[in-house]
Protein backbone atom coordinates (compact mmCIF):
# COMPACT_ATOMS: atom_id res chain seq x y z
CA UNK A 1 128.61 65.96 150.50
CA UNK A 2 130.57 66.66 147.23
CA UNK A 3 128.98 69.68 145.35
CA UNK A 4 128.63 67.16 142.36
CA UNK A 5 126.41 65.19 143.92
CA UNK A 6 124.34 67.82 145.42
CA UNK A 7 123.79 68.93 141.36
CA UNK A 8 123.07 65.70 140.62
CA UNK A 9 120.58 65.28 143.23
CA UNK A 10 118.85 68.47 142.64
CA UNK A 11 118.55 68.20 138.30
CA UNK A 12 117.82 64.71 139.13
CA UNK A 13 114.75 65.61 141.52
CA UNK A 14 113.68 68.21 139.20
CA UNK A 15 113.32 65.81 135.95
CA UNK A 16 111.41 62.98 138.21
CA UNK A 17 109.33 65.47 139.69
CA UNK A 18 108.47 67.06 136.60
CA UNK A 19 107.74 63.66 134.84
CA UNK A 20 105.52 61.95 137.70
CA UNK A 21 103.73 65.06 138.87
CA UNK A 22 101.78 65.31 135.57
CA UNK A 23 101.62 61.66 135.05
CA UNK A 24 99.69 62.03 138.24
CA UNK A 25 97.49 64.74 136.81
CA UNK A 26 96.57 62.76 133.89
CA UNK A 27 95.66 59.71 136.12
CA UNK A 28 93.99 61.49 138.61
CA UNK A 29 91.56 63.29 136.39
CA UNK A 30 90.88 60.22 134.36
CA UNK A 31 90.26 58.65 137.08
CA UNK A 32 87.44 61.29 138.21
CA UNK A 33 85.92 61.30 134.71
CA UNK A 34 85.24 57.10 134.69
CA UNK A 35 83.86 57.39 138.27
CA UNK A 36 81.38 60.19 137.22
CA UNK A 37 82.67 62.73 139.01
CA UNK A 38 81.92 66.23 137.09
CA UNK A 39 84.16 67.47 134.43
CA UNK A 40 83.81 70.70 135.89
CA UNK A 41 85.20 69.97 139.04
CA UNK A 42 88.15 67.67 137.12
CA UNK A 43 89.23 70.90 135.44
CA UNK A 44 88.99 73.11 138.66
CA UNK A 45 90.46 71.24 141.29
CA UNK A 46 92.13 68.29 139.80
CA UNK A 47 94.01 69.48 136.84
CA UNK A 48 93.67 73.21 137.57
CA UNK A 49 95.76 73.07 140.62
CA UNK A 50 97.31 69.36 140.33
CA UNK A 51 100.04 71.87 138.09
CA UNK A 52 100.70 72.85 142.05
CA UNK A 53 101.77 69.66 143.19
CA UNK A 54 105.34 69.98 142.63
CA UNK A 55 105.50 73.17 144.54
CA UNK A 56 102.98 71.73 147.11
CA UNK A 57 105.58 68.58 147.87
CA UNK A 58 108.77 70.44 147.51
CA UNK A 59 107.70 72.59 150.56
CA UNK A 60 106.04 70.47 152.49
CA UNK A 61 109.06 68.02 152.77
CA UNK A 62 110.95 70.96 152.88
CA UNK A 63 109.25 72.01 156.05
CA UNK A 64 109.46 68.28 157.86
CA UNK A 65 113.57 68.71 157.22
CA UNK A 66 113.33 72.25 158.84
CA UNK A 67 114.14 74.34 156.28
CA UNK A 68 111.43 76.88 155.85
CA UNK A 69 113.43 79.45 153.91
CA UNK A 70 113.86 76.75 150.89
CA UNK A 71 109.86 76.12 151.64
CA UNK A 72 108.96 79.91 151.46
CA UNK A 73 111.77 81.04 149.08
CA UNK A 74 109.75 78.15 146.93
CA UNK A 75 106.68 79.79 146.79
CA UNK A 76 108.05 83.18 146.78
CA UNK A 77 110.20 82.54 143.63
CA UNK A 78 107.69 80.34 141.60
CA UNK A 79 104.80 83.16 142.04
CA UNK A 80 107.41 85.33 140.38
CA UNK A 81 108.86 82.91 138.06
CA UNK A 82 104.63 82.30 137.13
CA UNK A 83 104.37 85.91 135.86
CA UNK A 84 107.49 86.95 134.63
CA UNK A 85 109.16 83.80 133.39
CA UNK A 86 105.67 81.40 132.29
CA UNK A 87 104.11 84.36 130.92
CA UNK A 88 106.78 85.85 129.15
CA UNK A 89 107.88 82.71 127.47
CA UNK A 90 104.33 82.41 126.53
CA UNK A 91 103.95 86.10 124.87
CA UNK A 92 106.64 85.16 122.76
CA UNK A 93 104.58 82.29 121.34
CA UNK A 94 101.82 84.17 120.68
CA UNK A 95 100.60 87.48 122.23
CA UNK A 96 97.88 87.09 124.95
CA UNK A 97 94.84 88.26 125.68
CA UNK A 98 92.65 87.67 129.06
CA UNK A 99 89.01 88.44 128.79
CA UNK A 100 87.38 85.58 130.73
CA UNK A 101 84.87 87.13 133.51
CA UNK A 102 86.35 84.26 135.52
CA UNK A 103 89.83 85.52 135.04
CA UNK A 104 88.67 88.96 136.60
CA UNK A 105 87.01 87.20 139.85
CA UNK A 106 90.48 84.84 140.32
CA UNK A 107 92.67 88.02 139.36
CA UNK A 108 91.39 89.43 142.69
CA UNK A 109 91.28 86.42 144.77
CA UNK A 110 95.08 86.09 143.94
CA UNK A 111 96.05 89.45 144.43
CA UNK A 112 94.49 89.49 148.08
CA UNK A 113 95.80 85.94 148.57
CA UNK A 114 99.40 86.97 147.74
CA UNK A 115 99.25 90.40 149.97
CA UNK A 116 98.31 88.27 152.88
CA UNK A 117 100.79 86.26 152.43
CA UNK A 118 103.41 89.47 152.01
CA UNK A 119 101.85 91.14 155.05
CA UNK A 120 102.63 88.13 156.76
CA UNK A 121 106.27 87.65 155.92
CA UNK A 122 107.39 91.05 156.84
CA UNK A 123 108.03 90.31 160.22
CA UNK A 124 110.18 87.85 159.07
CA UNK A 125 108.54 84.93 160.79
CA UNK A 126 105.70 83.04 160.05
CA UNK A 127 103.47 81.76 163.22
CA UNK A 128 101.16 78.20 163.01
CA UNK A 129 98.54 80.30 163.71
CA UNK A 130 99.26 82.26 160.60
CA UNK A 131 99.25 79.23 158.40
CA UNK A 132 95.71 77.99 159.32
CA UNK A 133 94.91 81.08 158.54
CA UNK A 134 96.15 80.66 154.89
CA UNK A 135 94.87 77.19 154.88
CA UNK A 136 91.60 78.31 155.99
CA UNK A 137 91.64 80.53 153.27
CA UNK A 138 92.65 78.20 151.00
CA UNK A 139 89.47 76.42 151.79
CA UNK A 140 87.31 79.29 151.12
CA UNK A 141 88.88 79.90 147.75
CA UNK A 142 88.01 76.21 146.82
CA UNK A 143 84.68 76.88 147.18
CA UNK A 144 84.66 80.20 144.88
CA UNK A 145 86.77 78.29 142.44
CA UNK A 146 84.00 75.43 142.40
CA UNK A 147 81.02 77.58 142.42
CA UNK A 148 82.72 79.84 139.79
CA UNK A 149 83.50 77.20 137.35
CA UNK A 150 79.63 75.61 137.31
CA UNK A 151 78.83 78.83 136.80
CA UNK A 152 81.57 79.20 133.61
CA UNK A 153 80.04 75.46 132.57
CA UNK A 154 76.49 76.15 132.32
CA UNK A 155 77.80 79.38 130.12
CA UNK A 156 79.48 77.09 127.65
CA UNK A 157 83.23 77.80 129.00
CA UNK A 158 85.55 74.62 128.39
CA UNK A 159 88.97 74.11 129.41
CA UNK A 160 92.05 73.07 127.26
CA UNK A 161 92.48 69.98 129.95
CA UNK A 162 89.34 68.81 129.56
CA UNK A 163 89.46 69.02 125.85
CA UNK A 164 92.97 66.88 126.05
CA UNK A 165 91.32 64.19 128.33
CA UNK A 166 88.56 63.74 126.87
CA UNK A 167 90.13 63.25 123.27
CA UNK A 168 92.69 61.09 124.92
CA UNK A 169 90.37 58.52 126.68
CA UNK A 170 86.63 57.75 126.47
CA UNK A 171 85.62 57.10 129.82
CA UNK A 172 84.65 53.71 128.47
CA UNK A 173 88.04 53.05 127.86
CA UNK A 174 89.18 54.11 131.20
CA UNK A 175 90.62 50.78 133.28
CA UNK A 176 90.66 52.03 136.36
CA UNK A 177 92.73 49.54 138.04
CA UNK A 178 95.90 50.70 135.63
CA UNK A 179 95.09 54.17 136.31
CA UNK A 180 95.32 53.64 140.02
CA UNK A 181 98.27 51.73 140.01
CA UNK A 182 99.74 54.41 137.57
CA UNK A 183 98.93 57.36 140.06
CA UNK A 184 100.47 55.46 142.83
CA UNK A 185 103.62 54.61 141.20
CA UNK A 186 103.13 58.52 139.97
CA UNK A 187 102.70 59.67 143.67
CA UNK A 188 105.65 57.99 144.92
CA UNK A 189 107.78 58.80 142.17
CA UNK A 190 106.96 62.53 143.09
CA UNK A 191 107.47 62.26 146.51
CA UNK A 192 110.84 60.76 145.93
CA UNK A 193 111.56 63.84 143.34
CA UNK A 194 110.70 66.32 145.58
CA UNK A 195 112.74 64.73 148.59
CA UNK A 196 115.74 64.84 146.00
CA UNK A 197 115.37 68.57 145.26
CA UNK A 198 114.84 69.58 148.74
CA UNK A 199 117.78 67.09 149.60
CA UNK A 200 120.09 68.49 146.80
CA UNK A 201 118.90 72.47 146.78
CA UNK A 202 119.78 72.74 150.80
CA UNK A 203 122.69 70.78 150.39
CA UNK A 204 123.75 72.84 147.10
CA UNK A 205 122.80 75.80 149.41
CA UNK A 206 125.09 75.26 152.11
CA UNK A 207 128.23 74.11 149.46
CA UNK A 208 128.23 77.89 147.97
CA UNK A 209 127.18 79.64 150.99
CA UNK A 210 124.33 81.35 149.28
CA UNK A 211 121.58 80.25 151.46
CA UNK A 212 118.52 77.81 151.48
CA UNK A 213 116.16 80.83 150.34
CA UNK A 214 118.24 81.80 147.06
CA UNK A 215 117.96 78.37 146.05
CA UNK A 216 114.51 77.78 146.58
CA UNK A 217 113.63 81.68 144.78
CA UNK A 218 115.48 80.26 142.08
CA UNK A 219 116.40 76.76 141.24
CA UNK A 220 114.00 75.15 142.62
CA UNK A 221 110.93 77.89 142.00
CA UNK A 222 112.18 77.37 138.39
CA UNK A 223 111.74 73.99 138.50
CA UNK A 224 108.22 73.44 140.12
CA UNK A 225 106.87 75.84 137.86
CA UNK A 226 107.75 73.64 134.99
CA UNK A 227 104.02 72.11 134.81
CA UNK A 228 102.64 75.60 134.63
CA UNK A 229 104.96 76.59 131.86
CA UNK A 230 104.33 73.12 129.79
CA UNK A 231 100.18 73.74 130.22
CA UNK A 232 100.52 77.91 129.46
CA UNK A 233 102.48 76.77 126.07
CA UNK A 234 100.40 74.36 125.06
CA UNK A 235 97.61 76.70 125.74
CA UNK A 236 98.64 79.50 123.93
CA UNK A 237 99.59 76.79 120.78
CA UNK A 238 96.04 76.45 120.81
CA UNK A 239 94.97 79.92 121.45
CA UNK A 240 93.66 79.29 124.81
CA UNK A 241 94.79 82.47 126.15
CA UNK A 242 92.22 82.99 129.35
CA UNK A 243 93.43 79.14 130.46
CA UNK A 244 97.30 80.37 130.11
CA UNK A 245 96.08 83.51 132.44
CA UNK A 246 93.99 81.22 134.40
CA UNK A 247 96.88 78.96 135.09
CA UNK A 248 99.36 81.22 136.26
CA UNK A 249 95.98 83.03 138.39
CA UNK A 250 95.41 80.16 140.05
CA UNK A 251 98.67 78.70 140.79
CA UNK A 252 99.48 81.49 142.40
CA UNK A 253 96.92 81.94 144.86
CA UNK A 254 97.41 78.27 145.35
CA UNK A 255 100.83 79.13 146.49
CA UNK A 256 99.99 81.78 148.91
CA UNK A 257 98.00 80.19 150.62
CA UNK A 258 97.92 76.48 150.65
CA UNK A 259 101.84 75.57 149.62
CA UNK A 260 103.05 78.61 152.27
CA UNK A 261 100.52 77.14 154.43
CA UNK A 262 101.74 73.75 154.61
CA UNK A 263 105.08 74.21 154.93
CA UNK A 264 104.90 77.04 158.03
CA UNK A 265 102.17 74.74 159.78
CA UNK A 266 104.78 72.04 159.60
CA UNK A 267 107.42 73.77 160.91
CA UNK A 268 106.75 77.47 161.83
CA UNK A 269 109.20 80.37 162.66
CA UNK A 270 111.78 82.78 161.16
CA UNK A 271 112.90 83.45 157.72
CA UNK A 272 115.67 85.54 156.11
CA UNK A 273 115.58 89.10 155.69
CA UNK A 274 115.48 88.89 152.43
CA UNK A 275 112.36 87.82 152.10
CA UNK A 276 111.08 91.38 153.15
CA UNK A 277 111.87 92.97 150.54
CA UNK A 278 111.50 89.33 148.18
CA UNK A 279 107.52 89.45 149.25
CA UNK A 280 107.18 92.83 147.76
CA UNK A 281 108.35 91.51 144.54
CA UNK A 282 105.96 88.77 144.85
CA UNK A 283 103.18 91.64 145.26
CA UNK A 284 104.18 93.90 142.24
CA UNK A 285 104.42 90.24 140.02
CA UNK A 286 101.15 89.55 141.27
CA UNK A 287 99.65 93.13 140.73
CA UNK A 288 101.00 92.95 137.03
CA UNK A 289 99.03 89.35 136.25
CA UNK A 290 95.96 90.60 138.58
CA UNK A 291 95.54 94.29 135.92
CA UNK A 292 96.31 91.84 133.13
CA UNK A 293 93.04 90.08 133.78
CA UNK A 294 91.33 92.44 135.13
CA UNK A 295 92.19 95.23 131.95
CA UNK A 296 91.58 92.38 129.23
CA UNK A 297 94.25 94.32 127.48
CA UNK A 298 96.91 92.21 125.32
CA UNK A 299 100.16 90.91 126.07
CA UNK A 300 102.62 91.35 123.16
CA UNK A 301 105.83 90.13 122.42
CA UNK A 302 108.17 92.74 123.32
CA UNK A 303 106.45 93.07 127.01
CA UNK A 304 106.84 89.06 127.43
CA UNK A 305 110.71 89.76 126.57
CA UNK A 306 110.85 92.64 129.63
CA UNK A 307 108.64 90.22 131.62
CA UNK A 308 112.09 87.94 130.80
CA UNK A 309 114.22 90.77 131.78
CA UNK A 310 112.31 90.73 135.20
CA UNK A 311 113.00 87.22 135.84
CA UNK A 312 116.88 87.61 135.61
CA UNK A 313 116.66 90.93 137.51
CA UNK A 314 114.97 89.16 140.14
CA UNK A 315 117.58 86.08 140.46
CA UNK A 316 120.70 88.22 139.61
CA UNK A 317 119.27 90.12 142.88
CA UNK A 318 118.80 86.86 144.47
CA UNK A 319 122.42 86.61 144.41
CA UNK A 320 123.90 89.77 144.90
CA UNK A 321 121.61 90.20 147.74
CA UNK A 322 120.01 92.87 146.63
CA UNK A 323 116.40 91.02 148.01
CA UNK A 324 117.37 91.51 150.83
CA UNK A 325 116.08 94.42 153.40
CA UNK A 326 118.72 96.97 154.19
């Protein structure tokens, strides 16, 4: 296949993806508001990790084609790209500050999520066993994510998505037929987006001989964390700074565990070297968010600009190489 066409494919899959996974979103939670399910667990599950989707798709298709180094280098480069790229684009904005008790409780449940994850990559193979392990875990989270957020409702805590939904649609005015049809159309559109990247990124892989995991720490990362940038900005435009946190928290714990999960239960086995070394990156990204919410300290400017710096380090590495273990 012509190199052109493997571009095409891949910017292609990344603008339908972005465009139908949170048209999905949208539909889905207005959906649960006009059939009375609670707000609370419409901004938890629904929208809070419906910014996941992309990701989610990307690497489970990724895994039913075989290639599980684009699946992992997915999840591997968009928990980097959450921290150093979404958040540092953010603390330009505006300069951040997480002081949600909620932020502290998911702060830890990501950090241990992502060092499983780490420990389990550093053999360089990941076993089916291992991924119902993360999925299992990914289970138990739900339920602390639930039970956490009644908890942060009956305090008075309210999300930004909530907020949006409920100013842009009474339930009343809610036809659920349309938004059903809408979320299918939404859902398919998605899945065809994410086949396209996965299609184009291996493709565009094997064309400059960089490998399947470059382009999926990279390109692809880049572009399923496009939802979690759009929500962080518009959070932080409306000084919403614990759901910016909260947002990158919880996507990526929901990459650890139920993306990585998906993809190596699909198709288990080996990964590049490079991901040794790549996982520890993933670690230190995710130890810098976790003492970010866990210190309530604030996030100014000039560190969202080395956060920046981090990113490119991390993909000029990437390329050279230099992720991968000596």
């Amino acid at each position: 296949m012509a190199m052109w066409v493997s571009v095409a494919m891949l910017i292609g899959g990344l603008a339908i993806l972005a465009l139908a996974a949170d048209r999905f979103v949208v539909a889905a939670a207005r959906l649960s508001r006009r059939w009375g399910v609670s707000p609370v667990l419409v901004g938890a599950l629904v929208v809070g990790m419906g910014t996941s989707a992309p990701e989610l798709l990307v690497s489970a298709l990724a895994g039913v084609d075989g290639e599980l180094d684009l699946a992992i280098g997915n999840v591997v480069g968009s928990n980097v790209a959450n921290v150093t790229l979404v958040l540092g684009v953010t603390a330009l904005f505006s300069p951040l500050t997480g002081s949600a008790r909620v932020l502290r409780r998911e702060g830890i449940a990501m950090l241990l999520a992502v060092s499983v994850l780490a420990g389990m990559l550093y053999d360089l193979e990941l076993a089916r066993t291992e991924a119902i392990v993360l999925l299992v875990g990914m289970l138990i989270a739900g339920g602390f994510i639930v039970r956490w957020a009644k908890q942060d409702a009956e305090l008075g805590v309210a999300s930004l998505e909530q907020d949006e939904e409920g100013a842009e649609a009474g339930t009343s005015e809610i036809n659920p037929r349309k938004e059903v049809l809408l979320g299918l159309v939404s859902l398919v559109a998605t899945l065809v987006g994410a086949e396209l990247l996965v299609k184009g990124g291996s493709d565009l892989a094997a064309s400059l001989g960089v490998g399947s995991a470059f382009i999926g720490m990279t390109l692809v990362a880049v572009g399923t964390s496009l939802p979690e940038l759009a929500t962080s900005v518009a959070g932080v435009r409306r000084h919403e700074d614990d759901l910016v946190v909260g947002n990158v928290l919880g996507s990526n714990l929901f990459n650890a565990l139920a993306v990585a999960g998906t993809a190596s239960v699909i198709s288990p086995g080996r990964v590049e070297p490079r991901f040794q070394v790549a996982s520890i990156m993933m670690v230190v990204c995710a130890a810098v968010a976790g003492w970010f919410a866990l210190s309530g300290r604030k996030l100014v400017r000039w560190e969202g600009l080395l956060l920046l710096v981090g990113f490119m380090a991390f993909v000029l590495m990437s390329y050279t190489g230099g992720v991968q273990a000596p």
